[in-house]
N, C-alpha and C. Protein backbone atom coordinates (compact mmCIF):
# COMPACT_ATOMS: atom_id res chain seq x y z
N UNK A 1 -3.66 -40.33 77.96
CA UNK A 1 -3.80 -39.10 78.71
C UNK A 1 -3.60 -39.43 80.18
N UNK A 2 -2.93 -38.68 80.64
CA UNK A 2 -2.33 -39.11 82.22
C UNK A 2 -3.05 -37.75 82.99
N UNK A 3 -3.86 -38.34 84.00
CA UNK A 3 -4.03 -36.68 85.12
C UNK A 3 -3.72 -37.09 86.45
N UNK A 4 -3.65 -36.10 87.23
CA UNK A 4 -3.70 -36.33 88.88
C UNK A 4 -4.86 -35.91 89.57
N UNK A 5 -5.08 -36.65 90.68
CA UNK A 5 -5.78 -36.36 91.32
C UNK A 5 -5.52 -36.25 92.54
N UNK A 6 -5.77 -35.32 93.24
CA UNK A 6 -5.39 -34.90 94.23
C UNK A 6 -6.53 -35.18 95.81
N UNK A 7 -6.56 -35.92 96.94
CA UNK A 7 -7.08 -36.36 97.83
C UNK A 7 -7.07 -35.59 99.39
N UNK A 8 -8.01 -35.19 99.26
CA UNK A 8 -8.02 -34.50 100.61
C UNK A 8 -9.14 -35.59 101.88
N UNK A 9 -8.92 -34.83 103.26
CA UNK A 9 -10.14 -35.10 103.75
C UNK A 9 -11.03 -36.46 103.87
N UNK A 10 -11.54 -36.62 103.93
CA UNK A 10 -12.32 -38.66 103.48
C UNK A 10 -11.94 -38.95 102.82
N UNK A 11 -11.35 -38.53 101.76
CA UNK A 11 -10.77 -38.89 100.37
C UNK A 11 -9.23 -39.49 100.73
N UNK A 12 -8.82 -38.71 100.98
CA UNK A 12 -7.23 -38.91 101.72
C UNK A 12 -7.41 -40.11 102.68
N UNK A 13 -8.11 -40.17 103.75
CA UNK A 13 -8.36 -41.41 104.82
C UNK A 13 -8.70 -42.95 104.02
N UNK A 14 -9.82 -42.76 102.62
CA UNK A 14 -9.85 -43.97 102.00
C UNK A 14 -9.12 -45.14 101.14
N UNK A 15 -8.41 -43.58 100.22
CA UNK A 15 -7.30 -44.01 99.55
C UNK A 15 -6.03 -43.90 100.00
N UNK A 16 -5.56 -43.47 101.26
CA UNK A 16 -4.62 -43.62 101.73
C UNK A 16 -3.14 -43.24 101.15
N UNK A 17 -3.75 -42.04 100.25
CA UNK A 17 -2.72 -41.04 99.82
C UNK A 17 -3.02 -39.93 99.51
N UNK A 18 -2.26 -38.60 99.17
CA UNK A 18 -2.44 -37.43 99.13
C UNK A 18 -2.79 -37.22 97.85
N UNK A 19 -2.23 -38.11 96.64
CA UNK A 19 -2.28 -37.86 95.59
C UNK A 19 -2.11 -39.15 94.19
N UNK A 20 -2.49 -39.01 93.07
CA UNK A 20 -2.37 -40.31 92.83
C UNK A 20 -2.62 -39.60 91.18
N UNK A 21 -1.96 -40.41 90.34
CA UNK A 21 -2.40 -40.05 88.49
C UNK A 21 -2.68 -41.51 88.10
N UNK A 22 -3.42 -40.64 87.05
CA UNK A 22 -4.02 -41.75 86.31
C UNK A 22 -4.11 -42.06 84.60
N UNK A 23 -3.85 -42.76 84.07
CA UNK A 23 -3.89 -43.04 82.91
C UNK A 23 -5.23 -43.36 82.46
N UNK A 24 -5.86 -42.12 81.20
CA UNK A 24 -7.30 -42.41 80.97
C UNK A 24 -7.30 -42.66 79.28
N UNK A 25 -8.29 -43.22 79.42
CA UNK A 25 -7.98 -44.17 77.18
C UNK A 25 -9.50 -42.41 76.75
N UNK A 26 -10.26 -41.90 77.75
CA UNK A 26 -10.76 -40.89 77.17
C UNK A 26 -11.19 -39.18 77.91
N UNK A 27 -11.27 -38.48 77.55
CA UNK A 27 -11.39 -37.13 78.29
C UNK A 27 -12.73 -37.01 78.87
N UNK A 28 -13.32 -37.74 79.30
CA UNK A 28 -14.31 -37.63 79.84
C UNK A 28 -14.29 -37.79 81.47
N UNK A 29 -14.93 -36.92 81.92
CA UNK A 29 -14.74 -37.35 83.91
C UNK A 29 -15.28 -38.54 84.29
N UNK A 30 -16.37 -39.04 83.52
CA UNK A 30 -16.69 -40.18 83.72
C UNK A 30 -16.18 -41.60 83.98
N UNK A 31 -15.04 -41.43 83.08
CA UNK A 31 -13.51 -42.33 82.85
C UNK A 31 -12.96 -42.55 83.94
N UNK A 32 -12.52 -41.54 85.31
CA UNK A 32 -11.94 -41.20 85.70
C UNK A 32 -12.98 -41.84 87.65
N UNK A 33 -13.84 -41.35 86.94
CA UNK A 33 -14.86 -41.34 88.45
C UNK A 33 -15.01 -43.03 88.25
N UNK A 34 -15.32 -43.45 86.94
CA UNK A 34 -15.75 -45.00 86.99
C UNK A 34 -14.05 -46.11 87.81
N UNK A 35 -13.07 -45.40 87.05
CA UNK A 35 -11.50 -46.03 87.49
C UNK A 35 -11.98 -45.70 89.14
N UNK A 36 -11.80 -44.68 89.55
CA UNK A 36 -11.92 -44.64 91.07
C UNK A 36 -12.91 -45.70 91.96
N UNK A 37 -14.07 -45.55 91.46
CA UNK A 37 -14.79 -46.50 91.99
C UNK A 37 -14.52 -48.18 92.12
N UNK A 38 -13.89 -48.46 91.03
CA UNK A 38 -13.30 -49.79 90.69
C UNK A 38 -12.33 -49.85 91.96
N UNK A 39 -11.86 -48.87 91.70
CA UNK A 39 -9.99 -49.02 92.58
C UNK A 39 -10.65 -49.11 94.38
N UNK A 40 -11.03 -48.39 94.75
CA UNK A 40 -11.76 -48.52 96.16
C UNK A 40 -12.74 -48.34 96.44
N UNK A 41 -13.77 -49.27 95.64
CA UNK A 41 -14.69 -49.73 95.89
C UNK A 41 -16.18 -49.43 96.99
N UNK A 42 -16.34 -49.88 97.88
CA UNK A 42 -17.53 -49.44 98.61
C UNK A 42 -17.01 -48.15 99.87
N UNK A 43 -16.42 -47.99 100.21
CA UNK A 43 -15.90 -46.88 100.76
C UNK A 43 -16.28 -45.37 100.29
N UNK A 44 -15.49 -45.56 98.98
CA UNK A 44 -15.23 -44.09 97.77
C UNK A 44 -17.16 -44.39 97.17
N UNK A 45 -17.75 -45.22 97.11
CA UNK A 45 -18.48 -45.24 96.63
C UNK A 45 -20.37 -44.45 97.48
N UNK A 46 -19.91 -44.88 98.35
CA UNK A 46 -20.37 -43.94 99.66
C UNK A 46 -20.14 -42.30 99.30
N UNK A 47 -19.24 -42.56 99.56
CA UNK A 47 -18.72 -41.06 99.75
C UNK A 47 -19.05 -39.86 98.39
N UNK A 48 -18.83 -40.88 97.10
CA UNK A 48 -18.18 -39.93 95.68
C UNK A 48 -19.44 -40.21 95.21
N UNK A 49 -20.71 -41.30 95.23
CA UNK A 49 -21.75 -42.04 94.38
C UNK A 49 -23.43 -41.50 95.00
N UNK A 50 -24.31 -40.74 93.89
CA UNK A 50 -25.35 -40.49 94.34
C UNK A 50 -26.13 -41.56 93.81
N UNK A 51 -26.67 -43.19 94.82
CA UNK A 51 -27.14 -44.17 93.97
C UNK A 51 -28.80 -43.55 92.93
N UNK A 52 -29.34 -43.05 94.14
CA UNK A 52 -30.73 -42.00 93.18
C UNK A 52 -30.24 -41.44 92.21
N UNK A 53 -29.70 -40.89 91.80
CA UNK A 53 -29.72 -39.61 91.06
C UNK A 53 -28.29 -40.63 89.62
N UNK A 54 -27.83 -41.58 90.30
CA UNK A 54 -26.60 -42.73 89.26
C UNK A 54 -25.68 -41.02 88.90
N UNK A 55 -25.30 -40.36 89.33
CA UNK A 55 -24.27 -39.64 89.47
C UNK A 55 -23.59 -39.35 90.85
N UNK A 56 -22.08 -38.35 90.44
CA UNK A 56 -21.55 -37.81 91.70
C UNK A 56 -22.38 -36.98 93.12
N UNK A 57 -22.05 -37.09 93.95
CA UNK A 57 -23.52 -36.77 94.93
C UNK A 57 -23.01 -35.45 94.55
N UNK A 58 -24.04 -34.34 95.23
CA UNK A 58 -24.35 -32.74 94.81
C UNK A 58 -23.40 -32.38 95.88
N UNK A 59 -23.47 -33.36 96.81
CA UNK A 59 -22.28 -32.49 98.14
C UNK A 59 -21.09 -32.77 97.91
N UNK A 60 -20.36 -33.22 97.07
CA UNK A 60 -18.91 -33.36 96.35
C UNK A 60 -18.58 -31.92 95.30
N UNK A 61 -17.88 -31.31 96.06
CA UNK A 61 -16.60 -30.04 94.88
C UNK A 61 -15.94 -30.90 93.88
N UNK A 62 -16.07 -30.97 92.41
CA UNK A 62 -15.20 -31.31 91.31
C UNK A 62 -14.28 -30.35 91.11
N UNK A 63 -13.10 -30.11 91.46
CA UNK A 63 -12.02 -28.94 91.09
C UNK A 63 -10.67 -29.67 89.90
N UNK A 64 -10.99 -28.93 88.84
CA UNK A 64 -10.28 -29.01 88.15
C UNK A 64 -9.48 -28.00 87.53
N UNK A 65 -7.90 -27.87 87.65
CA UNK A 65 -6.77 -27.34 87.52
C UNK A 65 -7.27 -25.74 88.27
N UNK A 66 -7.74 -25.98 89.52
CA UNK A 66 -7.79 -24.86 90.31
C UNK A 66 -8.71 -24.21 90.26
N UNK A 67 -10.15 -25.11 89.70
CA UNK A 67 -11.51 -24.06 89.10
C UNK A 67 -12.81 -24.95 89.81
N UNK A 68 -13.55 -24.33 90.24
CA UNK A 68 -14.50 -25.03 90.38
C UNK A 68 -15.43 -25.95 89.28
N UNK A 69 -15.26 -26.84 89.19
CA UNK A 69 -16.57 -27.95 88.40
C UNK A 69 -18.10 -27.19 87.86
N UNK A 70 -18.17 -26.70 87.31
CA UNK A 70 -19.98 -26.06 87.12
C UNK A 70 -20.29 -26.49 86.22
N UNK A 71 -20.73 -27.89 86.07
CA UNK A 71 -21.06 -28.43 84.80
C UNK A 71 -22.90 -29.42 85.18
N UNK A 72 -23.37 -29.33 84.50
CA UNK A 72 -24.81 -29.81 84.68
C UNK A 72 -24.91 -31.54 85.10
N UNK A 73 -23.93 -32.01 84.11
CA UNK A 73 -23.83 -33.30 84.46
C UNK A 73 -22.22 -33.39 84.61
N UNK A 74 -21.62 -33.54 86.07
CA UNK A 74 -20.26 -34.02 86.04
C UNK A 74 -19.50 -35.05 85.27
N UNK A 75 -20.32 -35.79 84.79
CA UNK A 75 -19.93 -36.91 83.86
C UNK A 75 -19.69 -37.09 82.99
N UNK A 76 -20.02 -35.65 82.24
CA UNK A 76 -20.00 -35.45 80.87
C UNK A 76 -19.10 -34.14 80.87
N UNK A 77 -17.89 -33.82 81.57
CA UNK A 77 -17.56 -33.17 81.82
C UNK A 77 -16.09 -33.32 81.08
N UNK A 78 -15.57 -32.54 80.39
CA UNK A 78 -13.81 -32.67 79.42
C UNK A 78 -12.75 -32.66 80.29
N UNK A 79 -11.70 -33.18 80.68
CA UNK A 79 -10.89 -33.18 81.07
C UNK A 79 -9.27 -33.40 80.16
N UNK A 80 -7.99 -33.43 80.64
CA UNK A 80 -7.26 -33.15 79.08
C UNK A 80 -6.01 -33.83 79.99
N UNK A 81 -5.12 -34.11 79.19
CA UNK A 81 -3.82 -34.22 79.72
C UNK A 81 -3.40 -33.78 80.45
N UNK A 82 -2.86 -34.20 81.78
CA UNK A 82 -1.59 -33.45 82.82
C UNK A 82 -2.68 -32.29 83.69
N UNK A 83 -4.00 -32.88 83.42
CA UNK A 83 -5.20 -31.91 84.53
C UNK A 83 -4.59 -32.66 86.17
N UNK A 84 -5.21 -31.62 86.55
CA UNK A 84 -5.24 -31.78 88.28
C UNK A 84 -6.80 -31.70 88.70
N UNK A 85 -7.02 -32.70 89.27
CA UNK A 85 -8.78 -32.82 89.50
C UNK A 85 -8.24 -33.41 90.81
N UNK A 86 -9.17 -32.57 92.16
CA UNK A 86 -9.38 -32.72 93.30
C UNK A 86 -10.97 -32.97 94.02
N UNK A 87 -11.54 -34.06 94.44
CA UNK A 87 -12.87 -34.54 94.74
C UNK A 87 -12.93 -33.96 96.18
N UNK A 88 -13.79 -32.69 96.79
CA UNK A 88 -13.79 -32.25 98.14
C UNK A 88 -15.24 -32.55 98.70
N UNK A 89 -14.77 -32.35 99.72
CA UNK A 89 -16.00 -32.40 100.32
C UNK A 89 -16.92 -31.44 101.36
N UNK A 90 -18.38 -31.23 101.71
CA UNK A 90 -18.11 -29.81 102.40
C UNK A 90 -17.14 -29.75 103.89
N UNK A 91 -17.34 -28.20 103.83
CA UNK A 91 -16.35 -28.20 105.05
C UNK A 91 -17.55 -27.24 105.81
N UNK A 92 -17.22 -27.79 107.21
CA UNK A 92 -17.84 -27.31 108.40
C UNK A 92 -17.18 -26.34 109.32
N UNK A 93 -17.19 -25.59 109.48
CA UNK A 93 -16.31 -24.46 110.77
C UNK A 93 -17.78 -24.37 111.74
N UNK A 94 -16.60 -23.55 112.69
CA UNK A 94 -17.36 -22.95 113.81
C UNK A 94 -16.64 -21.72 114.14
């Protein structure tokens, strides 16, 4: 199963691209969040990792294929072939 993920914002500055796919052996987001962490390490891990809580922090948007994430545990969350999953972060105006 191949998806993309799409990098904005801190996300974009760490990994140092706009966008990136990935080859996953299962449909789980977990798959996907654990590959990321591997790939850039203490940076993304900051940013994407709630160490209390051993999940995604609460201030991270999970958007998948254009929908917001509303799932109790992100980790346990389905994902499928040829998805588009974007990791945001909040945004501040004035």
């Amino acid at each position: 199963m191949i998806v993309e993920v799409l990098y904005f914002a801190e996300f974009k500055d760490i990994t140092g691209k706009e966008k990136e796919e990935f080859e996953l052996s299962n449909n789980q987001l977990k798959n996907l969040i654990e590959l990321l962490l591997t790939k850039y390490k203490m940076p993304l891990r900051n940013l994407l990792w709630d160490e209390n809580t051993q999940n995604v922090s609460s201030l991270i948007s999970i958007i998948i294929n254009n929908q917001a994430l509303l799932h109790e545990d992100p980790l346990l969350a389905q994902i499928h072939d040829r998805d588009v999953i974007a990791f945001l972060t909040p945004v501040s105006g004035g």
